[in-house]
C-alpha atoms as a PDB file:
ATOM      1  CA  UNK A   1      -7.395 -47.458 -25.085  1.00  0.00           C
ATOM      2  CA  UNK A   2      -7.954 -43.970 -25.803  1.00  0.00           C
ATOM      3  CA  UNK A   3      -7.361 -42.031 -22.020  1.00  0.00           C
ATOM      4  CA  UNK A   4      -7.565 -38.077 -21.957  1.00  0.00           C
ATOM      5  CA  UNK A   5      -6.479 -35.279 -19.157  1.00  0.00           C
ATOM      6  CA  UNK A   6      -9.765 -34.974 -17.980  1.00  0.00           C
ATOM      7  CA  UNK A   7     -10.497 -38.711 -17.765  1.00  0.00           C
ATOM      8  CA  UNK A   8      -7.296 -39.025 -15.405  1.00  0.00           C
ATOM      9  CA  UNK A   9      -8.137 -35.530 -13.174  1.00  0.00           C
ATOM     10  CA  UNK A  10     -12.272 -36.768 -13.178  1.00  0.00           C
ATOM     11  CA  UNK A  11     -10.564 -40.051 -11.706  1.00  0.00           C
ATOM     12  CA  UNK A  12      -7.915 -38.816  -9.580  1.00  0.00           C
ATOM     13  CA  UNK A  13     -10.451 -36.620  -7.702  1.00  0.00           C
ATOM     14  CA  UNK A  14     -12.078 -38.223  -4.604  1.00  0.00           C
ATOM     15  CA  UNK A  15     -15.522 -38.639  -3.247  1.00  0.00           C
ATOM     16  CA  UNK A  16     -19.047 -38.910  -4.760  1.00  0.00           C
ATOM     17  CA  UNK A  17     -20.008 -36.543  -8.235  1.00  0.00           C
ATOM     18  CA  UNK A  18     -21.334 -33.445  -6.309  1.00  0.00           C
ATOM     19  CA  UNK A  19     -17.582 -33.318  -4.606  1.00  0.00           C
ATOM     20  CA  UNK A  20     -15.661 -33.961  -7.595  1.00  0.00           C
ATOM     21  CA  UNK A  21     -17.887 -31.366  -9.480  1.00  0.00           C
ATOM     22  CA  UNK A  22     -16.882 -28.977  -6.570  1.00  0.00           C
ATOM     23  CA  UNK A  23     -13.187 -29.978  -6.515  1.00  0.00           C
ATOM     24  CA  UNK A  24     -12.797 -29.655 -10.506  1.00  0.00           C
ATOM     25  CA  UNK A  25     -14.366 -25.784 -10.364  1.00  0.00           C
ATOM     26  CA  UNK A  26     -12.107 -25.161  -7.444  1.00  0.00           C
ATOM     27  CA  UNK A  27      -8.992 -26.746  -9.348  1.00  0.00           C
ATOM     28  CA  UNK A  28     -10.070 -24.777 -12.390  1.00  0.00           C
ATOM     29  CA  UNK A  29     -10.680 -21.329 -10.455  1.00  0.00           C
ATOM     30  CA  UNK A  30      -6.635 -22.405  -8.752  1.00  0.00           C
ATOM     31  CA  UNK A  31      -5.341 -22.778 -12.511  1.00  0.00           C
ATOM     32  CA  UNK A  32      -6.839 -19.400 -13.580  1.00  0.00           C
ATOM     33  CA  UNK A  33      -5.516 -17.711 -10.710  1.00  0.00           C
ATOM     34  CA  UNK A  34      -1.978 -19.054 -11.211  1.00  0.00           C
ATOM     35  CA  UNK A  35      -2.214 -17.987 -15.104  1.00  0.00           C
ATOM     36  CA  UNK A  36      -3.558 -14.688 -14.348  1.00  0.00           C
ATOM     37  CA  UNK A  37      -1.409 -13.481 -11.412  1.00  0.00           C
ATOM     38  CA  UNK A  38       2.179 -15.253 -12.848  1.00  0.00           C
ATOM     39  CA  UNK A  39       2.350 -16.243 -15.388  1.00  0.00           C
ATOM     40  CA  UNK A  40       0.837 -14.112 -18.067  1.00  0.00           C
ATOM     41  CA  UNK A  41       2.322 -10.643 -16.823  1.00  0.00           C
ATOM     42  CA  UNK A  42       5.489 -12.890 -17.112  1.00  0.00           C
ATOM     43  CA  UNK A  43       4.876 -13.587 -21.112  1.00  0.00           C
ATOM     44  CA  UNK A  44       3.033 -10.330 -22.210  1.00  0.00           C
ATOM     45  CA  UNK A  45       6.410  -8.388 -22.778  1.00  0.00           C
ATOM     46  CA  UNK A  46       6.737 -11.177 -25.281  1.00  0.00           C
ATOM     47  CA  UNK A  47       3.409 -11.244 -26.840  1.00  0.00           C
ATOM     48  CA  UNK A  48       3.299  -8.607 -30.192  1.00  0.00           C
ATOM     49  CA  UNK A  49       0.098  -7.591 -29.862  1.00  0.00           C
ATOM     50  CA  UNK A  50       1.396  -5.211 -27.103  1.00  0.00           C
ATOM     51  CA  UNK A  51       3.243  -2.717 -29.333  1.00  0.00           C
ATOM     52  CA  UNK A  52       0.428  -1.399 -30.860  1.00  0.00           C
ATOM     53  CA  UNK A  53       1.460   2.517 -31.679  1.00  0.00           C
ATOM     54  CA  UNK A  54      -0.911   4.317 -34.279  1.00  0.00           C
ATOM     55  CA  UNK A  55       0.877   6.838 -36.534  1.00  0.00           C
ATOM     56  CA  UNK A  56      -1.802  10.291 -37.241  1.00  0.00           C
ATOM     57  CA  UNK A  57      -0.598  10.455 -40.523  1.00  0.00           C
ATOM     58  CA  UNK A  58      -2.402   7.396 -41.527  1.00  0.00           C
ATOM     59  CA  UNK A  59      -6.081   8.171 -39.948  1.00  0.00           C
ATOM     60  CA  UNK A  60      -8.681   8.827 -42.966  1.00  0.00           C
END
């Protein structure tokens, strides 16, 4: 039996298709909020890409 995550959320969800449609954009919209307003400013003084510094000596 081969189950994934959204298997299990699809049938977790209640109501007919057009609900669950509307619930899974609405849980997916909740999950990029939470990413975007926590939990990434949290990580990004971790991330390397963030000290990028360009030294004038080495423009052609």
């Amino acid at each position: 039996m081969r189950l994934s995550i959204y298997g299990l959320i699809w049938r977790a969800l209640p109501g007919p298709k057009w609900l669950k449609v509307i619930l899974a954009l609405l849980l997916f919209c909740a999950v990029v909020f939470v990413l975007m307003k926590w939990v990434f400013p949290v990580i990004s003084d971790y991330m390397p890409f963030n000290n990028v510094t360009m030294d004038p000596d080495s423009a052609p």
